[in-house]
C-alpha atoms as a PDB file:
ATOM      1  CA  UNK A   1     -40.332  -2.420  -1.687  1.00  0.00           C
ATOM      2  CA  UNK A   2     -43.653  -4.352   0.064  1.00  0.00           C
ATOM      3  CA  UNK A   3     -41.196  -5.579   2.390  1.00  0.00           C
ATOM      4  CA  UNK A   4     -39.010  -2.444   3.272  1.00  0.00           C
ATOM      5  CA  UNK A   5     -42.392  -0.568   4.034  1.00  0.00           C
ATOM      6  CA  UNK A   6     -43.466  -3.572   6.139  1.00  0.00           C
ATOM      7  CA  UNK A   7     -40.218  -3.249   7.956  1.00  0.00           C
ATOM      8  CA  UNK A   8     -41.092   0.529   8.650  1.00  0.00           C
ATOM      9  CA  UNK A   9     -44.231   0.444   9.693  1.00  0.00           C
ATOM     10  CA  UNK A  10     -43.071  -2.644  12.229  1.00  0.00           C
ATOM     11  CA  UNK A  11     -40.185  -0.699  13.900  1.00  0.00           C
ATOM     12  CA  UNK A  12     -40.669   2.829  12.758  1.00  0.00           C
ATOM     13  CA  UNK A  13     -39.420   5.447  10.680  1.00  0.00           C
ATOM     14  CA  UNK A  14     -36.704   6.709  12.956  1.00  0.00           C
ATOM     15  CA  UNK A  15     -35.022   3.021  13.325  1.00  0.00           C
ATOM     16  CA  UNK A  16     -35.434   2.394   9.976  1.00  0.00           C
ATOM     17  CA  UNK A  17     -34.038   5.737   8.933  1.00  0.00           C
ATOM     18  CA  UNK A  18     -30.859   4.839  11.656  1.00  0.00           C
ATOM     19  CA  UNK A  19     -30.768   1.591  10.008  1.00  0.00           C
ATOM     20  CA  UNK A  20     -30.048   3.093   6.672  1.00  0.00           C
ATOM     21  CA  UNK A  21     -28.018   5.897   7.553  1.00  0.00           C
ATOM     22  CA  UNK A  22     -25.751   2.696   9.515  1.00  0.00           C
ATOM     23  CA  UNK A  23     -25.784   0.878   6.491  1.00  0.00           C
ATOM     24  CA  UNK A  24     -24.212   4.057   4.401  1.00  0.00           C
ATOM     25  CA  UNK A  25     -21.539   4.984   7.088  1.00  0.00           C
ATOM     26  CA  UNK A  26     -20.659   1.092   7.210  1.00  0.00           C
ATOM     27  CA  UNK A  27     -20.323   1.015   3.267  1.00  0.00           C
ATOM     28  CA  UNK A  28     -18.190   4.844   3.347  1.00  0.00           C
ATOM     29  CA  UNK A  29     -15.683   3.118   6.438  1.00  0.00           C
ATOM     30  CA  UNK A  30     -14.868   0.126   3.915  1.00  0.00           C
ATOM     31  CA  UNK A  31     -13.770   2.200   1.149  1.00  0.00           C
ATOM     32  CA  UNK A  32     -11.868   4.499   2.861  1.00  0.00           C
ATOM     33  CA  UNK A  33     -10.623   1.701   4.875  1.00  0.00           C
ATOM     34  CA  UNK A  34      -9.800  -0.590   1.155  1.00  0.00           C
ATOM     35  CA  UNK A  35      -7.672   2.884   0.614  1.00  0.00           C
ATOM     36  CA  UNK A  36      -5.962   3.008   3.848  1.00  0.00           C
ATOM     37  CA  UNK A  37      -4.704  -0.736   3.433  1.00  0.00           C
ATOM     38  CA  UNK A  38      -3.846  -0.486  -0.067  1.00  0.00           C
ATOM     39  CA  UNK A  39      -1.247   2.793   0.576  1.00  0.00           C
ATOM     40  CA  UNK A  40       0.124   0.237   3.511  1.00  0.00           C
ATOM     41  CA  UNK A  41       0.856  -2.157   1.217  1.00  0.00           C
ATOM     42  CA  UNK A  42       2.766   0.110  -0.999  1.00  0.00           C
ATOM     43  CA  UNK A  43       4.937   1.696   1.747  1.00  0.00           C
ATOM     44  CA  UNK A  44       5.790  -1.626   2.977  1.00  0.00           C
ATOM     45  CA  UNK A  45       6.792  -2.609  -0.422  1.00  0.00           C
ATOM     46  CA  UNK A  46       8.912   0.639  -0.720  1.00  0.00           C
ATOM     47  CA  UNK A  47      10.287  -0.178   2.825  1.00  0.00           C
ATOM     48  CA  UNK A  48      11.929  -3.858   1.482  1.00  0.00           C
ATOM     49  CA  UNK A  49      13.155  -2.113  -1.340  1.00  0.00           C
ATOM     50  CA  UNK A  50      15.007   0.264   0.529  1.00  0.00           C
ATOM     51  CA  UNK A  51      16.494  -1.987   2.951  1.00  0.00           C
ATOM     52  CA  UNK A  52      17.353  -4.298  -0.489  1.00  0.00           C
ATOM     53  CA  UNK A  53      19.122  -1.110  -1.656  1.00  0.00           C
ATOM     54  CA  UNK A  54      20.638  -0.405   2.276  1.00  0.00           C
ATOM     55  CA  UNK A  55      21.999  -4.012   2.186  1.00  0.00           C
ATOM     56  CA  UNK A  56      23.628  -4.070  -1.607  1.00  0.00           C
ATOM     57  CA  UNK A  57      25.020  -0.775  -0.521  1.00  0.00           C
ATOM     58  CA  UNK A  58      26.858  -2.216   2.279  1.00  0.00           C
ATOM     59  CA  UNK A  59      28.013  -5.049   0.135  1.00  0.00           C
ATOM     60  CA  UNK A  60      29.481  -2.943  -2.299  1.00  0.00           C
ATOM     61  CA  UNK A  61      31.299  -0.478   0.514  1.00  0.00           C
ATOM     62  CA  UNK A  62      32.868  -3.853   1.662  1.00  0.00           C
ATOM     63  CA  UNK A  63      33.570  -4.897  -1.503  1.00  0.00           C
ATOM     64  CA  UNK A  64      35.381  -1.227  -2.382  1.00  0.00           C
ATOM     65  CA  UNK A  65      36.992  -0.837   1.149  1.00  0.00           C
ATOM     66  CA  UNK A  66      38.489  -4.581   0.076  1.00  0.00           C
ATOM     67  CA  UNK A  67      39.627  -3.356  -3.313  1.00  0.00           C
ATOM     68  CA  UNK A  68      41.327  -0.554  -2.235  1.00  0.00           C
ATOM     69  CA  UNK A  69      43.204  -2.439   0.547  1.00  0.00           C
ATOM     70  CA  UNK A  70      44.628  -4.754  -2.385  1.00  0.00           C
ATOM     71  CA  UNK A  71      45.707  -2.136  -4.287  1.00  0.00           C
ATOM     72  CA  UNK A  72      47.641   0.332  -1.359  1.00  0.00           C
ATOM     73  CA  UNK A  73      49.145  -2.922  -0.160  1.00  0.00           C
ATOM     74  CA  UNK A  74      47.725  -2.441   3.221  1.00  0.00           C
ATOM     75  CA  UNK A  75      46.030  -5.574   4.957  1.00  0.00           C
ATOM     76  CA  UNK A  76      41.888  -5.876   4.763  1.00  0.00           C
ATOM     77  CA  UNK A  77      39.815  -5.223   7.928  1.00  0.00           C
ATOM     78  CA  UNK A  78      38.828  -9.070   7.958  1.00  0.00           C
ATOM     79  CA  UNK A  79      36.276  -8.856  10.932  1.00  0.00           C
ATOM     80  CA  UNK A  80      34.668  -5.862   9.611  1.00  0.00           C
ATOM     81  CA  UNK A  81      34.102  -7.762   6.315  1.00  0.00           C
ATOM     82  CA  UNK A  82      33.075 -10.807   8.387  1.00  0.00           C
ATOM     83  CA  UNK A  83      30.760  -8.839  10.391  1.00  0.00           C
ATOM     84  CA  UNK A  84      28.978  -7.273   7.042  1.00  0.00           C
ATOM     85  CA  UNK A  85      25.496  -9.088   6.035  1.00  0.00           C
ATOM     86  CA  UNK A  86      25.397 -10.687   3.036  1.00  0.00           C
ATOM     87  CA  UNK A  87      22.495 -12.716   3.415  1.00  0.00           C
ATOM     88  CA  UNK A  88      19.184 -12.319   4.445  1.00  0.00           C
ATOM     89  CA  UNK A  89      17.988 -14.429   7.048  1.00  0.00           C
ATOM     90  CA  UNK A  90      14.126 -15.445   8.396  1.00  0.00           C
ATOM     91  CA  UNK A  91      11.753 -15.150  10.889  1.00  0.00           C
ATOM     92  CA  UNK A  92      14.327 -17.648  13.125  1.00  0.00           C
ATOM     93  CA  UNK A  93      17.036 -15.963  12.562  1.00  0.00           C
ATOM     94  CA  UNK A  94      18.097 -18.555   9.326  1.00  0.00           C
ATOM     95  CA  UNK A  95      20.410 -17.725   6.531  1.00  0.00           C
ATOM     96  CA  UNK A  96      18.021 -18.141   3.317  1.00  0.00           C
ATOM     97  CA  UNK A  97      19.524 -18.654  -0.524  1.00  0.00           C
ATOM     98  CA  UNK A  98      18.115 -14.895  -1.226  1.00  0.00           C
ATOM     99  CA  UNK A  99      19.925 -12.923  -4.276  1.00  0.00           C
ATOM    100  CA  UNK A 100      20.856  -9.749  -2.252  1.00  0.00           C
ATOM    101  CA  UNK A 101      21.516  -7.266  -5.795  1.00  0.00           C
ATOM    102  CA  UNK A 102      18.596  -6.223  -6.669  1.00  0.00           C
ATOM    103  CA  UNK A 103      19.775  -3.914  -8.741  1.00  0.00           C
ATOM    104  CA  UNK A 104      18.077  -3.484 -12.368  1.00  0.00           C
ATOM    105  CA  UNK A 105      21.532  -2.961 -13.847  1.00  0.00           C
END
């Protein structure tokens, strides 16, 4: 306390009083900020999910469209089942060994 008064008298009340009032607004910014970051995190966790989902989704439309071809007797669309995704690939553009069914069936 010696030293906070010694610290007022040097520089005066109204710095000191600034200096304070800085210190709260910093210490308000970085919770609201902690908030901000934490509801990011969450929507980009809901965002993989739903392009998980997206991507089974089209696996299993390919896998129906194939199914039903069988059974009418009619011949598959073989390039659009080439051209469906089925894997999941990186930052380079590299197939990765990623289980695409998420699914909690």
């Amino acid at each position: 306390m010696e030293m906070f008064l010694l610290f007022l008298s040097e520089v005066g009340v109204p710095i000191g009083g600034a200096l304070i009032m800085a210190f709260f607004i910093f210490l308000v910014l970085k919770q609201i900020l902690e908030g901000v970051v934490g509801e990011i995190e969450q929507l980009t966790l809901f965002c993989k999910m739903l392009e998980d989902r997206a991507r089974v989704g089209c696996n299993e439309l390919v896998k129906i469209d194939t199914l039903v071809s069988n059974a009418l007797h009619v011949i598959p669309p073989i390039e659009r089942i080439a051209r469906a995704e089925n894997f999941r690939t990186n930052e380079k553009g590299e197939p990765q060994d990623v289980k695409l069914d998420v699914r909690r069936d």
